[in-house]
C-alpha atoms as a PDB file:
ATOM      1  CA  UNK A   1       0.000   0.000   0.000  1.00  0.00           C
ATOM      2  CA  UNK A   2       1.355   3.574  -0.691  1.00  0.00           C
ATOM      3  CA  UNK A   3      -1.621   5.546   0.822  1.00  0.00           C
ATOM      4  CA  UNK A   4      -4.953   4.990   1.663  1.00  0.00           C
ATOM      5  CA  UNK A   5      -7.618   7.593   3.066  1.00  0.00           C
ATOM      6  CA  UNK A   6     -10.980   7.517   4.320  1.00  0.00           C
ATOM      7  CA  UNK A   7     -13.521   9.748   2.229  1.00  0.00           C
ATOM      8  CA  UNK A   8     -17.286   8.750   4.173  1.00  0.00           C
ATOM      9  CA  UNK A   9     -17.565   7.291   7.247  1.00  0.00           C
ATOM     10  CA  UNK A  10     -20.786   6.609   9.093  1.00  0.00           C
ATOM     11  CA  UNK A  11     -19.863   4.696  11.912  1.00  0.00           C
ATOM     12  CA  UNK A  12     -20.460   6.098  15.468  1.00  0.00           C
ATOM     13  CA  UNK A  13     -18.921   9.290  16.831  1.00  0.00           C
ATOM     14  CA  UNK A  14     -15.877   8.272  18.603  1.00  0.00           C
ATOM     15  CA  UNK A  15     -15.582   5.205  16.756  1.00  0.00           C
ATOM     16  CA  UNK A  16     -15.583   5.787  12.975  1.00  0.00           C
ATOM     17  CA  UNK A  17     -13.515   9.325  13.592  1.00  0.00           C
ATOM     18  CA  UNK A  18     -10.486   7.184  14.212  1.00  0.00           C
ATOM     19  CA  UNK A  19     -10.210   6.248  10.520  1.00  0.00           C
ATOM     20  CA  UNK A  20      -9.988   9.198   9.351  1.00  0.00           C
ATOM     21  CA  UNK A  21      -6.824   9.985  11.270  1.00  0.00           C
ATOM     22  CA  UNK A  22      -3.003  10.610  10.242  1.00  0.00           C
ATOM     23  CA  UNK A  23      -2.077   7.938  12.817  1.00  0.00           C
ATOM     24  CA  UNK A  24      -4.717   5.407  11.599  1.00  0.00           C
ATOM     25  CA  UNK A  25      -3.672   5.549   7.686  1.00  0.00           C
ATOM     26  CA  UNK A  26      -0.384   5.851   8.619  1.00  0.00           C
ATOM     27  CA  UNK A  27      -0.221   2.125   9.612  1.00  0.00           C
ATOM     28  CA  UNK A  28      -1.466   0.786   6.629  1.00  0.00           C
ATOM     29  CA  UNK A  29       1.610   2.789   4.242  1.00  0.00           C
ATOM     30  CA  UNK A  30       4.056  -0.517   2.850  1.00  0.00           C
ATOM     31  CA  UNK A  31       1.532  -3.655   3.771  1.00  0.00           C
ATOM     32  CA  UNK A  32       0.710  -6.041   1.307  1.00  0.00           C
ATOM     33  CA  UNK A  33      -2.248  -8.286   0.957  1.00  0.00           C
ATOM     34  CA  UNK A  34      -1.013 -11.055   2.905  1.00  0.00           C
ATOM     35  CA  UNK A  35       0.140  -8.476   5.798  1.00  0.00           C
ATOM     36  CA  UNK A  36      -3.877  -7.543   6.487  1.00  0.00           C
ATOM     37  CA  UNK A  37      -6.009 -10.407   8.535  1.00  0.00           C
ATOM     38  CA  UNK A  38      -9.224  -9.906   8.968  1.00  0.00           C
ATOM     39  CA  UNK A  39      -9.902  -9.482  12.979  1.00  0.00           C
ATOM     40  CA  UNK A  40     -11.993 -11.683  14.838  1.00  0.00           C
ATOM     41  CA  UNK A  41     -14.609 -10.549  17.757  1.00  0.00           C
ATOM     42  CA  UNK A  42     -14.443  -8.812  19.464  1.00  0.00           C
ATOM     43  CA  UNK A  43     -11.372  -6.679  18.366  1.00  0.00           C
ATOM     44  CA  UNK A  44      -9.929  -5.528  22.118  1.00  0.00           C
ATOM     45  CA  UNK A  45      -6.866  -3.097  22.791  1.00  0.00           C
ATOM     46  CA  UNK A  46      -3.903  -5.809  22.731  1.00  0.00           C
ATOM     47  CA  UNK A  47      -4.579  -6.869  19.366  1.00  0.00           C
ATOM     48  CA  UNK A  48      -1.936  -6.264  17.208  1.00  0.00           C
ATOM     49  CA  UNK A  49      -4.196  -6.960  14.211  1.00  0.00           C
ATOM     50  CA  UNK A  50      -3.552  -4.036  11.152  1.00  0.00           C
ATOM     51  CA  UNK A  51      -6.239  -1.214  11.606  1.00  0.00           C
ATOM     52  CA  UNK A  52      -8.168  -2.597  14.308  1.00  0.00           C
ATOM     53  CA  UNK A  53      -9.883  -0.714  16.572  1.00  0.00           C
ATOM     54  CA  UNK A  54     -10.578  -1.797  20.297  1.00  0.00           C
ATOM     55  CA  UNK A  55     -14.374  -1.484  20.731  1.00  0.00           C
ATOM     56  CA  UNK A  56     -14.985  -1.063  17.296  1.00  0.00           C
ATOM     57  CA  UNK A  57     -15.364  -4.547  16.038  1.00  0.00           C
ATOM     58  CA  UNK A  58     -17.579  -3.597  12.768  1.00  0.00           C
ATOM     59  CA  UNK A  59     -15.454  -0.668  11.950  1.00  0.00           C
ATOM     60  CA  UNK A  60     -12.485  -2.810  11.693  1.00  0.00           C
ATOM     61  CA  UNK A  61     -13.515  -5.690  10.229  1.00  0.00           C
ATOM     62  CA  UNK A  62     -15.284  -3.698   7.224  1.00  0.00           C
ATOM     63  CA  UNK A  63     -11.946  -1.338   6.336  1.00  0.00           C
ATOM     64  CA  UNK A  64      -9.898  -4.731   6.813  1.00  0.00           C
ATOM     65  CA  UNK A  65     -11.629  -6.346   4.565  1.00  0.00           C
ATOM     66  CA  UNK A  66     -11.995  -3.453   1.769  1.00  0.00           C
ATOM     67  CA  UNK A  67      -8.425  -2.930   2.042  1.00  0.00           C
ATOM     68  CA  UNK A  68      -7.872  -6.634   0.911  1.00  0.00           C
ATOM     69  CA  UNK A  69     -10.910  -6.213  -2.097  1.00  0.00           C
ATOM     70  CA  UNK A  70      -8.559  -3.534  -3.315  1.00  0.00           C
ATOM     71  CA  UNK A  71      -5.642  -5.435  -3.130  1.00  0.00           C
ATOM     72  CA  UNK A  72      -8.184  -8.357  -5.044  1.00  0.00           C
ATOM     73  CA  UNK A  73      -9.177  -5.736  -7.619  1.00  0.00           C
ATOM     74  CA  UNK A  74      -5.802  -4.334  -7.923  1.00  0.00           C
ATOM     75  CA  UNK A  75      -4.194  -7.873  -8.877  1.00  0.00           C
ATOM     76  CA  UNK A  76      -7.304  -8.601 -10.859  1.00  0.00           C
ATOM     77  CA  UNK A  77      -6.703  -5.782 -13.358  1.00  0.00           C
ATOM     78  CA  UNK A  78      -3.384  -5.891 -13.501  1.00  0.00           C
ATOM     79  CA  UNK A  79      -0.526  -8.586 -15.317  1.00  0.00           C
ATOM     80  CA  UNK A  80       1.264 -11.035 -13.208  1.00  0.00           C
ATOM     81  CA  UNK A  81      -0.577 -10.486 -10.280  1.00  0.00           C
ATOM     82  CA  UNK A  82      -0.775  -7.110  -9.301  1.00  0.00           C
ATOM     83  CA  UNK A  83       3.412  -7.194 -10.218  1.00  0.00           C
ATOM     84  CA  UNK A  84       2.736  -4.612 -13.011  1.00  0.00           C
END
């Protein structure tokens, strides 16, 4: 990943605003598909999991996993795997 940034969110106050921050993109900047696993529940504060957030098991489960449908459309569409 070189960037990613969140454009909507309409999760709860509190809760969704996290994704929106420096600090939360921030982490995602050099992973690769097979660095992102989708969290289990409920997602607490010592998981080490990529973009979760404790207490907001929804939240992270849905950017987790549209983060990896990008990384499936992005090797999809291009040659070799996404190599290109």
């Amino acid at each position: 990943i070189i960037d990613c940034a969140t454009t909507k969110q309409s999760e709860s106050k509190g809760y969704g605003d996290v994704c929106g921050t420096d600090a939360y993109r921030d982490q995602w900047t050099g992973k690769t598909n097979d660095d992102i696993v989708i969290s289990t529940s409920p997602v607490n504060k010592d998981t080490t999991d990529i973009g979760a957030i404790a207490g907001a098991t929804i939240t992270t489960k849905g950017y987790q996993k549209a983060v990896k449908a990008a990384f499936a459309a992005f090797e999809l569409l291009t040659a070799n795997g996404g190599e290109e």
